[in-house]
Protein backbone atom coordinates (compact mmCIF):
# COMPACT_ATOMS: atom_id res chain seq x y z
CA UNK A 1 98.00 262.80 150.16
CA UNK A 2 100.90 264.16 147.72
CA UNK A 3 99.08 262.28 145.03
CA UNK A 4 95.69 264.41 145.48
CA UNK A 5 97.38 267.40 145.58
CA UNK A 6 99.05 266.63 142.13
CA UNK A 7 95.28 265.76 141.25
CA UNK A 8 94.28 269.20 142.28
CA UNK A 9 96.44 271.05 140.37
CA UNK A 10 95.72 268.97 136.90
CA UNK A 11 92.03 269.69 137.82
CA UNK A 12 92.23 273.08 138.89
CA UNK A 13 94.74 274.74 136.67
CA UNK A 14 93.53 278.30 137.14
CA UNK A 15 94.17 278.77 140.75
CA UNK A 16 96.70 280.76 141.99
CA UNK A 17 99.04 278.32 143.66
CA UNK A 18 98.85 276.07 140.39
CA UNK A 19 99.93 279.48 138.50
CA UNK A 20 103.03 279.47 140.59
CA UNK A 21 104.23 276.36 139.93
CA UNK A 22 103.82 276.47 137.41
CA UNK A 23 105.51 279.14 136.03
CA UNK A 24 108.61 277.89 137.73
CA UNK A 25 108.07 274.00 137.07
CA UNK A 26 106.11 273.06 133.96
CA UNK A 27 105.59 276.05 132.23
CA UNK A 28 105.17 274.23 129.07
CA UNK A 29 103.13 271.22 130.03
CA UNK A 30 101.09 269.30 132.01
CA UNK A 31 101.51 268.82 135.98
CA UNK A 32 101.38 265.19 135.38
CA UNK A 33 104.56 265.34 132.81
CA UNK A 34 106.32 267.88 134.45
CA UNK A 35 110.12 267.49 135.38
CA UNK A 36 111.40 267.58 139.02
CA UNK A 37 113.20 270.76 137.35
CA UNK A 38 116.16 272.47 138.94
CA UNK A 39 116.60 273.30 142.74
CA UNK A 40 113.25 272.28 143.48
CA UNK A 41 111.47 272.68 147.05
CA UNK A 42 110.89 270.15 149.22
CA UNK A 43 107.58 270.22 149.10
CA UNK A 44 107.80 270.11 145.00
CA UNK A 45 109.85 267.13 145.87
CA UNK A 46 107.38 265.28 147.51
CA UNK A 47 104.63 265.39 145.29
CA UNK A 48 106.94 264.90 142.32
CA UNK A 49 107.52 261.55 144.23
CA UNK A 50 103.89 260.48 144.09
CA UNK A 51 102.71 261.59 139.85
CA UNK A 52 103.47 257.87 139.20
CA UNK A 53 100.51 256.94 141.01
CA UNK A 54 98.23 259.15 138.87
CA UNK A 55 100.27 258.14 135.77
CA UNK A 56 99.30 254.35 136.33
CA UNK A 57 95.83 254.98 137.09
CA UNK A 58 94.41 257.68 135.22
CA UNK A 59 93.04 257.24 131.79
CA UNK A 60 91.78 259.86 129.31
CA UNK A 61 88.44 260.52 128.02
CA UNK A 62 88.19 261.44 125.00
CA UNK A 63 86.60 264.87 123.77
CA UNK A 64 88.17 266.26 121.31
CA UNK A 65 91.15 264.47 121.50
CA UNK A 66 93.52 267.19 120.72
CA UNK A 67 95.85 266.31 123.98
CA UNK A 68 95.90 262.61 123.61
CA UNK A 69 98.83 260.92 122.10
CA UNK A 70 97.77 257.42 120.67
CA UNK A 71 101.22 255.62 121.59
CA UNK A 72 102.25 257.26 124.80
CA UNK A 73 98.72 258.22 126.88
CA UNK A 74 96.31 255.87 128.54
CA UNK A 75 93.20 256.33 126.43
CA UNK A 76 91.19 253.11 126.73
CA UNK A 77 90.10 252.67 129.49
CA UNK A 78 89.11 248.55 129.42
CA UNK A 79 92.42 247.85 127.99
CA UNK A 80 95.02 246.25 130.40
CA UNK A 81 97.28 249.40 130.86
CA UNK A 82 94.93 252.12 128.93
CA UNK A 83 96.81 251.23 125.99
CA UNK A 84 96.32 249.68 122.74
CA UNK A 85 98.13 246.40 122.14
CA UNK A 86 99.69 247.31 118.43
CA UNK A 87 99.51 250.61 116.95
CA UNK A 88 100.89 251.37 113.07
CA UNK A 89 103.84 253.61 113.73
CA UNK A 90 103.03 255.40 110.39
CA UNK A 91 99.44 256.29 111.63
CA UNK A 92 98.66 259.99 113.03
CA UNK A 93 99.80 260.76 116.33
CA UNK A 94 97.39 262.45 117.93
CA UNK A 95 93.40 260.31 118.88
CA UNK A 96 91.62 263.73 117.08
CA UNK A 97 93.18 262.38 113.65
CA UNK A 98 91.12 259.83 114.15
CA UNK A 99 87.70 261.27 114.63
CA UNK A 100 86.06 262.79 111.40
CA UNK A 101 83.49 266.00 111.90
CA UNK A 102 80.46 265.34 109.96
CA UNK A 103 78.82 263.36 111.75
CA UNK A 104 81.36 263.85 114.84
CA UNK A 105 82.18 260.41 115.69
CA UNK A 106 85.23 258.05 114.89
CA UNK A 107 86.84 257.28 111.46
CA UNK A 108 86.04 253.48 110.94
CA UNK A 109 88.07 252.89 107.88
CA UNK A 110 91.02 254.66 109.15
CA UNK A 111 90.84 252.54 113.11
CA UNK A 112 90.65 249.21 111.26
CA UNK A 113 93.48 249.70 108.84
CA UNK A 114 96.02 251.17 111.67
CA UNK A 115 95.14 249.12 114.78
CA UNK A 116 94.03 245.30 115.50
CA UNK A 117 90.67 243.98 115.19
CA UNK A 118 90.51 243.75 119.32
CA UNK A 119 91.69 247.38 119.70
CA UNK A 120 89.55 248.76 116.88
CA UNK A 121 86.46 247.25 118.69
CA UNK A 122 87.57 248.77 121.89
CA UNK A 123 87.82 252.18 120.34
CA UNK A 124 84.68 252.42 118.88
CA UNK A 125 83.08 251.43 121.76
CA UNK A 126 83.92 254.52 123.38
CA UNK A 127 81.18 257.42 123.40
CA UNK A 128 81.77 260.38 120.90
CA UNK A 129 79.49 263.78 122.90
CA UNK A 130 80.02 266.65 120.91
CA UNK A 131 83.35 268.36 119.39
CA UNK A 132 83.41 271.41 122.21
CA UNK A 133 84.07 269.04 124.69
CA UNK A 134 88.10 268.83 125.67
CA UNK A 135 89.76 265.82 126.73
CA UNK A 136 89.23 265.13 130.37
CA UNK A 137 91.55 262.37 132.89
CA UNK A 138 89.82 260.38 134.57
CA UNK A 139 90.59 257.69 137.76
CA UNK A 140 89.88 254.71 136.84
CA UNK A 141 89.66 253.25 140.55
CA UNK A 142 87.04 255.26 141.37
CA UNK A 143 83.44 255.03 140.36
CA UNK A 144 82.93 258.64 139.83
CA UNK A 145 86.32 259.10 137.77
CA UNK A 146 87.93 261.09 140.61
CA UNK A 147 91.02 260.76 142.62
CA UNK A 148 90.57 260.41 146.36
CA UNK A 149 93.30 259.44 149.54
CA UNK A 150 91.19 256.14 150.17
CA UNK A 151 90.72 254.99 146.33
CA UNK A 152 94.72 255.92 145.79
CA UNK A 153 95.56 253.58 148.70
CA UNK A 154 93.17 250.79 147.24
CA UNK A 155 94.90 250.96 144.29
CA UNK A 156 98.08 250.69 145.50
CA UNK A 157 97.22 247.48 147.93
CA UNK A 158 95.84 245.88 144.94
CA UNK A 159 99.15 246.73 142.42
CA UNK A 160 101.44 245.67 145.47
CA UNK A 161 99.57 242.10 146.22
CA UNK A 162 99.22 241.40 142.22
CA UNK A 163 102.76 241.97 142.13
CA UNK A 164 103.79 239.83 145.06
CA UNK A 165 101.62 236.77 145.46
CA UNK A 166 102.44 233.98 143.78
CA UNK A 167 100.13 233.53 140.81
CA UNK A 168 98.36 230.28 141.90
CA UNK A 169 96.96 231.58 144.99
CA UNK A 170 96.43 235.60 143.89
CA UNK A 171 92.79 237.02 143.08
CA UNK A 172 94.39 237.70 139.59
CA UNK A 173 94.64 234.27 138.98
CA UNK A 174 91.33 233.04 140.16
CA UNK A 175 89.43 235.90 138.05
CA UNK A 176 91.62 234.08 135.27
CA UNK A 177 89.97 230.47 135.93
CA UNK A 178 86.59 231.86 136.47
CA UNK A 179 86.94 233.73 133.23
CA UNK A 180 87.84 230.41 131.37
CA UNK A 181 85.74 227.79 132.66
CA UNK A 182 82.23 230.39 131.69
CA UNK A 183 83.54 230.83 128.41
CA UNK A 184 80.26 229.49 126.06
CA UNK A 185 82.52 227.35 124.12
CA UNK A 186 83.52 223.54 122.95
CA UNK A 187 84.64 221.73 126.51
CA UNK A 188 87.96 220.64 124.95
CA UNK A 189 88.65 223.98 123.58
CA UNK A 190 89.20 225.09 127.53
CA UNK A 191 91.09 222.23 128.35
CA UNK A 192 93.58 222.58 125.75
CA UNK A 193 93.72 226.70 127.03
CA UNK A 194 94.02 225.02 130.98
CA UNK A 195 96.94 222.95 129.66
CA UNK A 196 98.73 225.88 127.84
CA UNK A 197 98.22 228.65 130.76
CA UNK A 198 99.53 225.21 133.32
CA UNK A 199 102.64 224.31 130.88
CA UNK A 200 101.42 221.07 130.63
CA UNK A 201 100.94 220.67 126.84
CA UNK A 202 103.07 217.89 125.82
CA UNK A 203 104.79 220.33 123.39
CA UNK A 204 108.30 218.58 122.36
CA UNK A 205 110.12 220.76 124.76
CA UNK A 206 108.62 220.13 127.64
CA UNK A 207 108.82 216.12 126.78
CA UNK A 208 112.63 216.24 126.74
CA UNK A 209 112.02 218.14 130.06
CA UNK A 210 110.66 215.88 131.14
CA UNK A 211 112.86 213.25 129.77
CA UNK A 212 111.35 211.87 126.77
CA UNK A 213 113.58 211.64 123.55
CA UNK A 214 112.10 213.09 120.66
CA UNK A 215 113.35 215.28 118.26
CA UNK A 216 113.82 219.59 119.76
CA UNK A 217 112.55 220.66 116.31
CA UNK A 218 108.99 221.98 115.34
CA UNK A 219 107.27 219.01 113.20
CA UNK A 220 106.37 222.16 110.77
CA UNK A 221 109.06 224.07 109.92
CA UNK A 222 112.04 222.25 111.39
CA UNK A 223 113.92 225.62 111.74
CA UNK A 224 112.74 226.32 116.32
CA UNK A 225 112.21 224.53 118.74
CA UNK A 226 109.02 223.54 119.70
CA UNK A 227 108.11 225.58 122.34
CA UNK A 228 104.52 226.64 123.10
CA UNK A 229 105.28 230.56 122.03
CA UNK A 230 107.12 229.31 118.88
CA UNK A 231 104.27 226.62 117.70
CA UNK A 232 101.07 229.33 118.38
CA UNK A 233 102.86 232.79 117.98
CA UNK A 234 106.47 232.56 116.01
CA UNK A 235 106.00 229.57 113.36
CA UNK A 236 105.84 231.78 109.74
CA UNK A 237 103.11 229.18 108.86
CA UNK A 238 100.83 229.71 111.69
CA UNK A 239 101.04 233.44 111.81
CA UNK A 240 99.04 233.39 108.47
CA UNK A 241 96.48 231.26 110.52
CA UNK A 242 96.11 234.23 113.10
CA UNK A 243 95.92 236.80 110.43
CA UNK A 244 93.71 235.15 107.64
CA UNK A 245 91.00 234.34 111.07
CA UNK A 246 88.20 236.74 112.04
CA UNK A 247 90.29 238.30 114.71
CA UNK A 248 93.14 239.11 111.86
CA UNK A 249 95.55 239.47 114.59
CA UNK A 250 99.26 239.99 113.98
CA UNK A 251 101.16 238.13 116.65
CA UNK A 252 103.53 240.64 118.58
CA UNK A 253 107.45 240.42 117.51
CA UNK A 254 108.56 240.61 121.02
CA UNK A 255 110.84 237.36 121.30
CA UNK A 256 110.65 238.17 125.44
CA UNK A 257 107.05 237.59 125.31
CA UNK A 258 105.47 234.00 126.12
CA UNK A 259 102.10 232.49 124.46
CA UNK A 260 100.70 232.24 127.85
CA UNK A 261 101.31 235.70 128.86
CA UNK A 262 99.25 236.60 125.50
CA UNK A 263 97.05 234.02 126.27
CA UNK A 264 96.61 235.77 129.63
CA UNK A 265 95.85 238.98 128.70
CA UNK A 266 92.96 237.36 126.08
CA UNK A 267 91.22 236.39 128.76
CA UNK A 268 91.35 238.40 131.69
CA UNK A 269 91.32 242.04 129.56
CA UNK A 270 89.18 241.02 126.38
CA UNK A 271 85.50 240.34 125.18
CA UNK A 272 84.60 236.64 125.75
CA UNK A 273 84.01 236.55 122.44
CA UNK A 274 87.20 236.99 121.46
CA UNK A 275 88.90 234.69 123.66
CA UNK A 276 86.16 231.70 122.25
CA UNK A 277 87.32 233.03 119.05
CA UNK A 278 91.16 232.58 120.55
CA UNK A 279 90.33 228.97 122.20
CA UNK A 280 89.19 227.65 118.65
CA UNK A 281 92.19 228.98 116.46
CA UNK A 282 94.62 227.28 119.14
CA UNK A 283 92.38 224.20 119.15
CA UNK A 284 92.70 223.60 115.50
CA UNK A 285 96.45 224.69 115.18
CA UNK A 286 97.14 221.82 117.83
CA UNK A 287 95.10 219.45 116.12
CA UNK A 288 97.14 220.25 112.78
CA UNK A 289 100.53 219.60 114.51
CA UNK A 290 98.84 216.47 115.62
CA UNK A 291 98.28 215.60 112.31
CA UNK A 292 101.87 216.60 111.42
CA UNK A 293 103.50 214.51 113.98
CA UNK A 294 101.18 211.57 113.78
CA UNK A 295 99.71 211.13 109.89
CA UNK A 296 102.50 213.04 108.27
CA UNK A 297 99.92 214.97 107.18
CA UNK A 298 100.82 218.69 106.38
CA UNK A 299 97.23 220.73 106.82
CA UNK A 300 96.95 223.65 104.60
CA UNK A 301 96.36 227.27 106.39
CA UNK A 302 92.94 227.68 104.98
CA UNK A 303 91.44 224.38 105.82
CA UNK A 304 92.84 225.04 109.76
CA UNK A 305 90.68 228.36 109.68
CA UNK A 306 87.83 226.27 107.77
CA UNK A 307 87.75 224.38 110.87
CA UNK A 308 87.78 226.88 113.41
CA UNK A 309 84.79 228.26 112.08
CA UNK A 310 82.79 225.02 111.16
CA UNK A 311 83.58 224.00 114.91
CA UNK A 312 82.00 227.03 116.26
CA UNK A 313 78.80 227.22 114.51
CA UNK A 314 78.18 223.22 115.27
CA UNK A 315 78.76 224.04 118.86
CA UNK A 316 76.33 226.91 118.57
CA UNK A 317 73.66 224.86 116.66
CA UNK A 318 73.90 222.18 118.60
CA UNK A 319 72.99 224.35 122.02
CA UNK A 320 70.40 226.41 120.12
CA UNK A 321 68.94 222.44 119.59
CA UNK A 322 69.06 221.59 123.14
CA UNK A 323 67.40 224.97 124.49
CA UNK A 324 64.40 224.57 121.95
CA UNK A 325 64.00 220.94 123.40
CA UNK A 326 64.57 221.83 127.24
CA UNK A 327 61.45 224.81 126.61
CA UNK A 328 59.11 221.93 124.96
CA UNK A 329 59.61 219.75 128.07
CA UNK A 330 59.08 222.26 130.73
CA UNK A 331 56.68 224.19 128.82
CA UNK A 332 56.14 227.28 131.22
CA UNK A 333 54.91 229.67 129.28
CA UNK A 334 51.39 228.87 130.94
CA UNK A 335 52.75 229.62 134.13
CA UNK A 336 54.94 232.57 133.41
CA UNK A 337 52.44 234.31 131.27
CA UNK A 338 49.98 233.77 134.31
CA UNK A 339 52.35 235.39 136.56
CA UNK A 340 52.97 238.01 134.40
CA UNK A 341 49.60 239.30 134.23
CA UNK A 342 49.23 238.57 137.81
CA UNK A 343 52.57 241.05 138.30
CA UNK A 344 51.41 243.38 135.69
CA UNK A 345 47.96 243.88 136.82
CA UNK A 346 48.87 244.65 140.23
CA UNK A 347 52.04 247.45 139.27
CA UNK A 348 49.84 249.12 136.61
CA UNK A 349 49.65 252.71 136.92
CA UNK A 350 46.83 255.01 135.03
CA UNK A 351 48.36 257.29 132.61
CA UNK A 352 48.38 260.54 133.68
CA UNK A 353 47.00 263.63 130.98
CA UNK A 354 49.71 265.88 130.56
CA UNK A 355 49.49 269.77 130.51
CA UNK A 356 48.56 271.22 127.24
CA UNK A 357 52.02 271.69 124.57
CA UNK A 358 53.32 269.45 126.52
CA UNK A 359 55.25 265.66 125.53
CA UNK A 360 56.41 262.60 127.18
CA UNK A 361 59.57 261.34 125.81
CA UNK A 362 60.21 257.39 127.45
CA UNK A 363 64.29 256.02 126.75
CA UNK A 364 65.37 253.23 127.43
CA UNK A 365 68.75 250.93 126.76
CA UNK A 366 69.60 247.03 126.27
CA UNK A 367 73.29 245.26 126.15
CA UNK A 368 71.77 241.91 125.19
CA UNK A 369 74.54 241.93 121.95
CA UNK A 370 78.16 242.53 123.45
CA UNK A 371 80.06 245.63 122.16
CA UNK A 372 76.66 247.35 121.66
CA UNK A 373 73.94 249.54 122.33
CA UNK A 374 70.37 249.14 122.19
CA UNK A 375 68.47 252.66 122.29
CA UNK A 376 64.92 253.62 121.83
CA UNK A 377 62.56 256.57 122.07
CA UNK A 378 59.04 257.30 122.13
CA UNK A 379 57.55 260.55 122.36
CA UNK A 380 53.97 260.71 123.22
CA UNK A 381 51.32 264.36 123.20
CA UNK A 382 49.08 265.15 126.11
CA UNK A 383 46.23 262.71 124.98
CA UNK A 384 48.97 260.09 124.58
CA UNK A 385 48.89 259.42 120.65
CA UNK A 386 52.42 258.77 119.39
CA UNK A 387 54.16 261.74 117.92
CA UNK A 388 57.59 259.81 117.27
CA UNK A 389 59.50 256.91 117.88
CA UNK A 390 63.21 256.00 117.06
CA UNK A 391 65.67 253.53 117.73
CA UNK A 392 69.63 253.06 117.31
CA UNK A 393 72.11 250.62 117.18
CA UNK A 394 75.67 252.26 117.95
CA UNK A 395 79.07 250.49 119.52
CA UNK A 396 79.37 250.62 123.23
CA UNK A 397 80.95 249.11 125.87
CA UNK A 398 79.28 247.09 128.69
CA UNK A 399 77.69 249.44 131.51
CA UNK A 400 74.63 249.59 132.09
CA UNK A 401 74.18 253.33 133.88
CA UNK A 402 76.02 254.49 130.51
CA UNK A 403 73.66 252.88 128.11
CA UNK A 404 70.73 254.62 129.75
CA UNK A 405 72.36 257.65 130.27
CA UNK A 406 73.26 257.67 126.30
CA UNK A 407 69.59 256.56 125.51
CA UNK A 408 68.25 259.93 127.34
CA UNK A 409 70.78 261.61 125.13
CA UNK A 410 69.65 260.61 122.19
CA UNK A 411 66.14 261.26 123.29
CA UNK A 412 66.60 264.49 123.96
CA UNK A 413 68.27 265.20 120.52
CA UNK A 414 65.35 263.80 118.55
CA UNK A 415 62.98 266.11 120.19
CA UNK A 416 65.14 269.14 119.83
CA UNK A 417 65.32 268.25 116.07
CA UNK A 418 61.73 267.62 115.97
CA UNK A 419 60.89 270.96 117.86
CA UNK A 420 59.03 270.12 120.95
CA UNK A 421 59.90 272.19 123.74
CA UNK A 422 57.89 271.44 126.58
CA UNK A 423 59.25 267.66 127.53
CA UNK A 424 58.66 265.62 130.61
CA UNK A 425 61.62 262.92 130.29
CA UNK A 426 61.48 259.33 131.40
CA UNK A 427 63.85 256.60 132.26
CA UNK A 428 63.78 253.60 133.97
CA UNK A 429 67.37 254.32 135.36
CA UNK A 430 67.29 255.81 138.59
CA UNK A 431 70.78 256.33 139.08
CA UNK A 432 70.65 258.65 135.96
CA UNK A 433 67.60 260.47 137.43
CA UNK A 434 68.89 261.04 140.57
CA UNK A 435 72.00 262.45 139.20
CA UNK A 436 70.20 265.14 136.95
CA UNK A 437 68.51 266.50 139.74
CA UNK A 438 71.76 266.69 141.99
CA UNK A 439 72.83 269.74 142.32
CA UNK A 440 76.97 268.96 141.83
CA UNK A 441 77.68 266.39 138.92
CA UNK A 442 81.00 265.56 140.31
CA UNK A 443 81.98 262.90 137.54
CA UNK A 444 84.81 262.71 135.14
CA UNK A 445 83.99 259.44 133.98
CA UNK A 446 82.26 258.94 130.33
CA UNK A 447 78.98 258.42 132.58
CA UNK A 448 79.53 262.24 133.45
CA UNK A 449 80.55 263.64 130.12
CA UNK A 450 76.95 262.26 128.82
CA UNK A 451 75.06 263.30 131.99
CA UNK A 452 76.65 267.32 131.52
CA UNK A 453 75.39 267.56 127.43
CA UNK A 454 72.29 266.36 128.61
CA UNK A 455 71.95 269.30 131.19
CA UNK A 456 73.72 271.63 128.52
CA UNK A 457 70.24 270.92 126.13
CA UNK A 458 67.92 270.50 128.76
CA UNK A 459 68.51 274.28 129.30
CA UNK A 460 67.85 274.93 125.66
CA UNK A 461 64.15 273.54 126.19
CA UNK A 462 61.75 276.17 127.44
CA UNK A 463 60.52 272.81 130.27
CA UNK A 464 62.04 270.07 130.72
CA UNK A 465 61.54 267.78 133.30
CA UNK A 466 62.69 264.58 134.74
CA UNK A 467 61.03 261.31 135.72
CA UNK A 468 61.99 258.08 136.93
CA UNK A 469 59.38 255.56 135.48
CA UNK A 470 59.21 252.01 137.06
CA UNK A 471 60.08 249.24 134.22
């Protein structure tokens, strides 16, 4: 309850008890990063007692990004702890230093050279609106982006049963196995990642664990012990492995941190294409310490990333092979195309003449390529000849309502560019629909932010309508 009223106040800044506190409190900053100051009230107390809740949970979306601090704020928001992993510290502080105004979207050159390959992907993924927009925080435990009792409580239960069940039986771990076993990669790639997250690679430290004499020393370097963080994420040698791949990852410095906790995070926070990507670098590092150990055979850096890719695209090839056999044998495109027209026959509507000066502008979205966006438009006159059609490729993250809500965004640009301004509007989305004709859009969430600009221009239109249209 504390934790809502804190909530309140960030969201409602202008009323009048938010006012009082703070001009006693925080007069120069946020609610959320406000001390517990000096003689406070009880009642000041007890909410003060409860910000860490919002702190943990909350994540901001971006506007304009002139109140977001890249290092310290949560800012993206499919990142395990709404951070990035590895930030330059001589980059710009602030996220608007990293958006550039014409066209208002993010600077790509300038993300790639200060943040890793996996973060720079995740950033410009995120939706860019329009540069009048402010920075907004957002729930993330909520599907509308808002803080409520019940969704606070969730969160907690969850945070409090991650934290306390031992990681062989807890939900965190099964999501973990699930992950890795439907990862579209080389069988022995997994097992080698099952072995590693299990401590069961027969790395030399674990044989004289298990007491087998062999010599402590990596078979590489000879300067650590072979441990499974020092042969995949400390050797010298095999950090120019991780760098020189497609991922061009610097391994993290932190001596406290283990290879499986890394490993971890891959999985359970990343794109699956990444952690394939991760499963075939550590595959072919293992099988060059194989080679070390057992040919005396020292395997040059570029011939272990030679093999990671030649690995993958025989793997891919060889299931590409196997689908375009399995479709000759079945052969259903006799039946399906029967059904089809049997379906499509039976659902067709007549097209429906629209009222004179006005259009019909039909959006729609696809996520078949992960990390992106398919959009398309087509904008039709009242005797239904085609007046324009456009599509777009952008990055985005994986949501569906968001894709379609982004798709009737850009629809609605192109025919305010192209001057129409009698437009009937329609998407196959219903969930978008329905919320343009609510009367509240309650919704903090990126979802939201798109859903408001599109009522912003719908009232620059002299009609605009919208329709949901069956697929």
């Amino acid at each position: 309850m504390f934790a809502k009223q804190i909530w309140r106040m960030h969201t409602h800044p202008h009323s009048l008890l938010v006012k009082c506190y703070k001009a006693k409190y925080f007069p120069n900053c946020d609610v959320l990063k406000a001390p517990i100051g000096y003689s406070p009230s009880y009642a000041w107390m007890s909410m003060q007692s409860s910000t860490w809740i919002l702190n943990k949970g909350c994540c901001w979306r971006i506007g304009d990004g002139t109140q977001i601090n890249i290092n310290t704020d949560n800012w993206l928001p499919h990142n395990n702890g709404f951070k990035p992993i590895y930030y330059n510290p001589n980059g710009p502080p602030l996220v608007k230093d990293l958006l550039i105004d014409i066209p208002y979207d993010w600077n790509h050159n300038l993300i790639q050279e200060h943040f890793l390959l996996m973060d720079s992907l995740q950033i410009l993924q995120l939706p860019i609106i329009h540069p009048s927009k402010s920075d907004a925080l957002m729930w993330m435990y909520d599907l509308s982006g808002c803080y409520t009792v019940k969704s606070g409580y969730s969160a907690i239960q969850t945070w409090k049963s991650t934290n306390n069940k031992d990681p062989s039986s807890s939900s965190v771990n099964h999501t973990l196995w699930q992950k890795l076993w439907n990862l579209n990669t080389i069988p022995r790639h997994k097992t080698l990642l099952l072995r590693i997250l299990n401590n069961s690679l027969p790395v030399r430290a674990n044989l004289l664990r298990r007491g087998v004499q062999c010599p402590i020393f990596c078979p590489r370097c000879n300067i650590k012990g072979e441990t499974t963080s020092n042969l995949f994420m400390r050797c010298a040698h095999l950090e120019r492995v991780w760098f020189g791949s497609q991922l061009t990852v610097h391994m993290p410095n932190n001596q406290n941190q283990h290879f499986t906790e890394w490993l971890t995070y891959i999985i359970l926070n990343k794109d699956s294409n990444i952690a394939i990507q991760v499963g075939a670098i550590t595959y072919s590092l293992w099988h060059a310490r194989n080679q070390v150990v057992y040919e005396d055979l020292l395997v040059p850096e570029v011939t272990i990333i030679q093999r990671v890719v030649s690995s993958l695209l025989a793997y891919l090839h060889a299931n590409s092979k196997c689908h375009e056999e399995a479709s000759r044998s079945t052969n259903p495109s006799v039946s399906s195309s029967t059904t089809h027209n049997r379906i499509s026959a039976s659902t067709r509507k007549r097209w429906m003449r629209l009222e004179p000066g006005f259009v019909k502008a039909n959006s729609d979205a696809n996520l078949q390529v992960s990390g992106k966006w398919g959009l398309s438009c087509i904008i039709r006159d009242e005797e239904g000849k085609l007046k324009v059609s456009s599509t777009w490729c952008r990055h985005g993250f994986d949501c569906v309502r968001t894709t379609e809500a982004y798709a009737l965004y850009a629809s609605m640009i192109l025919t305010v560019v192209r001057g129409f301004r009698k437009v009937i509007f329609e998407s196959d989305c219903k969930i978008v629909i329905n919320k343009l004709r609510s009367i509240h859009l309650d919704d903090r969430t990126y979802f939201g932010s798109i859903l408001s600009e599109i009522r912003k221009i719908s009232g620059q239109l002299d009609s605009c309508v919208f329709h949901f249209t069956h697929r």
